[in-house]
C-alpha atoms as a PDB file:
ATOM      1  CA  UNK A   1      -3.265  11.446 -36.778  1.00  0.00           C
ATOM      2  CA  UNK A   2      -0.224  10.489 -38.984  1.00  0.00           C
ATOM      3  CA  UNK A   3       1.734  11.640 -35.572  1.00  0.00           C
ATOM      4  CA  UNK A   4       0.340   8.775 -33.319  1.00  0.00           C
ATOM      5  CA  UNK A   5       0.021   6.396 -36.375  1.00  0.00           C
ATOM      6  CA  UNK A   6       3.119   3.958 -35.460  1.00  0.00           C
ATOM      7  CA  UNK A   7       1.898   3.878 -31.826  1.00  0.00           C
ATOM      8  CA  UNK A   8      -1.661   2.768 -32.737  1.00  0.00           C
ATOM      9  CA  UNK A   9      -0.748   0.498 -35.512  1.00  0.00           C
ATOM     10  CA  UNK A  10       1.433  -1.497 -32.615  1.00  0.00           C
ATOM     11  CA  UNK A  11      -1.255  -0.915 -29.808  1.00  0.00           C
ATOM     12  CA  UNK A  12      -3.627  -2.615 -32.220  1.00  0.00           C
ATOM     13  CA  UNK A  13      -1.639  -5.500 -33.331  1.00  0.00           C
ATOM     14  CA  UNK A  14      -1.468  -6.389 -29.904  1.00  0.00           C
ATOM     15  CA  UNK A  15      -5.217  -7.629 -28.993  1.00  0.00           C
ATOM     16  CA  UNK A  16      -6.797 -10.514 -29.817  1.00  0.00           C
ATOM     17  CA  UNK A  17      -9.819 -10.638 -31.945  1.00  0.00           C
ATOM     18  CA  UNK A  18     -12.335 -10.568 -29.271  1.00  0.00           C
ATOM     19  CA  UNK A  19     -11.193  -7.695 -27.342  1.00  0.00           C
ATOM     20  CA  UNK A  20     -10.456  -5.730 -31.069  1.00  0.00           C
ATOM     21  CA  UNK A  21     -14.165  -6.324 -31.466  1.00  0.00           C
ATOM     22  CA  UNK A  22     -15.712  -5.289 -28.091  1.00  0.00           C
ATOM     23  CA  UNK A  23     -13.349  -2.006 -28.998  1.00  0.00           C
ATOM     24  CA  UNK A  24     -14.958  -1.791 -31.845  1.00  0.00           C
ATOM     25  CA  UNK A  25     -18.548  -2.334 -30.584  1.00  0.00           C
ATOM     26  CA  UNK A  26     -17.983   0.787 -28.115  1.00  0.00           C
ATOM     27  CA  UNK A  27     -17.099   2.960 -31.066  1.00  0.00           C
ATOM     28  CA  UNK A  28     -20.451   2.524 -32.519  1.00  0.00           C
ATOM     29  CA  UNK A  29     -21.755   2.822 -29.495  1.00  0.00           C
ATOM     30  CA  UNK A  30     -20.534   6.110 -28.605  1.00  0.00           C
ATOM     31  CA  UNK A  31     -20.713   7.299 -32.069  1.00  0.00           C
ATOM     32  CA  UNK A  32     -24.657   6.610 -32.356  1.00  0.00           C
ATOM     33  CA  UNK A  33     -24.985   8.010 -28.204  1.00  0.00           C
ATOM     34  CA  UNK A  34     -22.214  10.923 -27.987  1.00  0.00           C
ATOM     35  CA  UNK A  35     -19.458  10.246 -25.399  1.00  0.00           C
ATOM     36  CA  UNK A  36     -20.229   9.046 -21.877  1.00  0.00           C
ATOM     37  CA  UNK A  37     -21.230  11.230 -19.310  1.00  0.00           C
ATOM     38  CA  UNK A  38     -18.201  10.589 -17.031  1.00  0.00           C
ATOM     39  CA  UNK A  39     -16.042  11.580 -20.301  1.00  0.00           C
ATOM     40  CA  UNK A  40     -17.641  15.157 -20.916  1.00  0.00           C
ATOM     41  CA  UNK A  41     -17.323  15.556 -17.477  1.00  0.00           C
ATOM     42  CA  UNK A  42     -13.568  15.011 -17.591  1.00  0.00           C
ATOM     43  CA  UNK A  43     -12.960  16.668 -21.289  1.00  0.00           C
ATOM     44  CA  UNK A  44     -14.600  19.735 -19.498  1.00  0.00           C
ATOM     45  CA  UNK A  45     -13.313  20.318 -16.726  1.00  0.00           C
ATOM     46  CA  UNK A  46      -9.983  20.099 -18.353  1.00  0.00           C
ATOM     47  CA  UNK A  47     -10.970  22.551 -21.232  1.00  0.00           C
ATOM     48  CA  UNK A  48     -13.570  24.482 -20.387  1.00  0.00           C
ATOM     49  CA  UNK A  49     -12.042  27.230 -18.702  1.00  0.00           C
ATOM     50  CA  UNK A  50     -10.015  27.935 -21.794  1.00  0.00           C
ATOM     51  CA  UNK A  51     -12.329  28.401 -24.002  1.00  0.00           C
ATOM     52  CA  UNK A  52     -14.586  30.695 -22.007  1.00  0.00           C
ATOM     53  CA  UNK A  53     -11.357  32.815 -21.701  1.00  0.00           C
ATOM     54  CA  UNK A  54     -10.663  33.003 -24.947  1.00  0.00           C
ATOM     55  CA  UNK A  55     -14.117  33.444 -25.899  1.00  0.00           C
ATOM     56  CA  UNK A  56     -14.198  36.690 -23.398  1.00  0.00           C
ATOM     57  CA  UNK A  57     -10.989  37.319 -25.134  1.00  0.00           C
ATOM     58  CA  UNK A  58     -12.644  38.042 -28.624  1.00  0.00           C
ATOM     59  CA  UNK A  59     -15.553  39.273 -27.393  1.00  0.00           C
ATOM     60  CA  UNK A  60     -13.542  42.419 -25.634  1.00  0.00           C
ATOM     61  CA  UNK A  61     -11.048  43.046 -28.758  1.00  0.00           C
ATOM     62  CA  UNK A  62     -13.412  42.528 -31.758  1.00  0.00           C
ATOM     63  CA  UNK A  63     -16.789  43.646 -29.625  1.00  0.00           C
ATOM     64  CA  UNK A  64     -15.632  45.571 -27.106  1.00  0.00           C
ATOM     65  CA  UNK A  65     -18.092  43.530 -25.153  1.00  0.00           C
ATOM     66  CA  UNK A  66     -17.553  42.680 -20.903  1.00  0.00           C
ATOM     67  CA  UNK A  67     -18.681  39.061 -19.563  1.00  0.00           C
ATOM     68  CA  UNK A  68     -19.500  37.320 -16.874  1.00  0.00           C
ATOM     69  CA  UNK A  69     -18.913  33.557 -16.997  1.00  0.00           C
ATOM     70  CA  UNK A  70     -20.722  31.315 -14.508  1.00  0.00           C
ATOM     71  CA  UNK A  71     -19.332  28.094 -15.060  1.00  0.00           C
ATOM     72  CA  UNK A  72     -21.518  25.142 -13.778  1.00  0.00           C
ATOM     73  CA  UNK A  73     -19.817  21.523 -12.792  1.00  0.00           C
ATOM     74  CA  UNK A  74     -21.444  18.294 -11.164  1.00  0.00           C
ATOM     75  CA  UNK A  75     -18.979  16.149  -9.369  1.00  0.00           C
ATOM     76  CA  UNK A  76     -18.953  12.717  -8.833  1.00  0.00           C
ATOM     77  CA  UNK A  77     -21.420  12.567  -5.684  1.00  0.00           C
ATOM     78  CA  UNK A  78     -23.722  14.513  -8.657  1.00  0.00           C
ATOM     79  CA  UNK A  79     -24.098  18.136  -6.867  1.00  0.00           C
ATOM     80  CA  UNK A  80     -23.734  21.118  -8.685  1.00  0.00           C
ATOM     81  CA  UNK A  81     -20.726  23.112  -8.419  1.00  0.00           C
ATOM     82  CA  UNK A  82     -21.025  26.726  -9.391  1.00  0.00           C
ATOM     83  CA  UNK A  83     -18.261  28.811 -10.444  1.00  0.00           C
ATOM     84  CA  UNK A  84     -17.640  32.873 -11.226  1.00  0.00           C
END
């Protein structure tokens, strides 16, 4: 965090009480409901495939184990996507 401190310390002193509270009011609100669905949509399809690879990675080197991942998406329009 100490990385990106400088950059959020200025972002921040830049908004005005009421939009520093509506931020703040969406915090709570995705801490008490998880993230939207739109964002775990996003977060996986961007990471997803990663970690079933390296998941299939350590299964075949410590377990000697084969898989098959079937990797599920909805896109916008809300169908299912399948992939092997």
């Amino acid at each position: 965090m100490s990385t990106f401190q400088a950059a959020i310390t200025e972002f921040m002193s830049g908004l005005d009480e009421k939009r520093c509270s509506a931020l703040e009011d969406e915090h709570l609100e995705w801490q008490q409901r998880g993230q939207p669905a739109e964002v775990q949509r996003k977060t996986a399809e961007r990471l997803a495939h990663t970690y079933f690879e390296k998941s299939a990675q350590v299964q075949y080197n410590d377990m000697g184990m084969r898989s098959i991942v079937l990797e599920t998406h909805r896109n916008k329009a809300g169908m299912k996507l399948f992939q092997l």
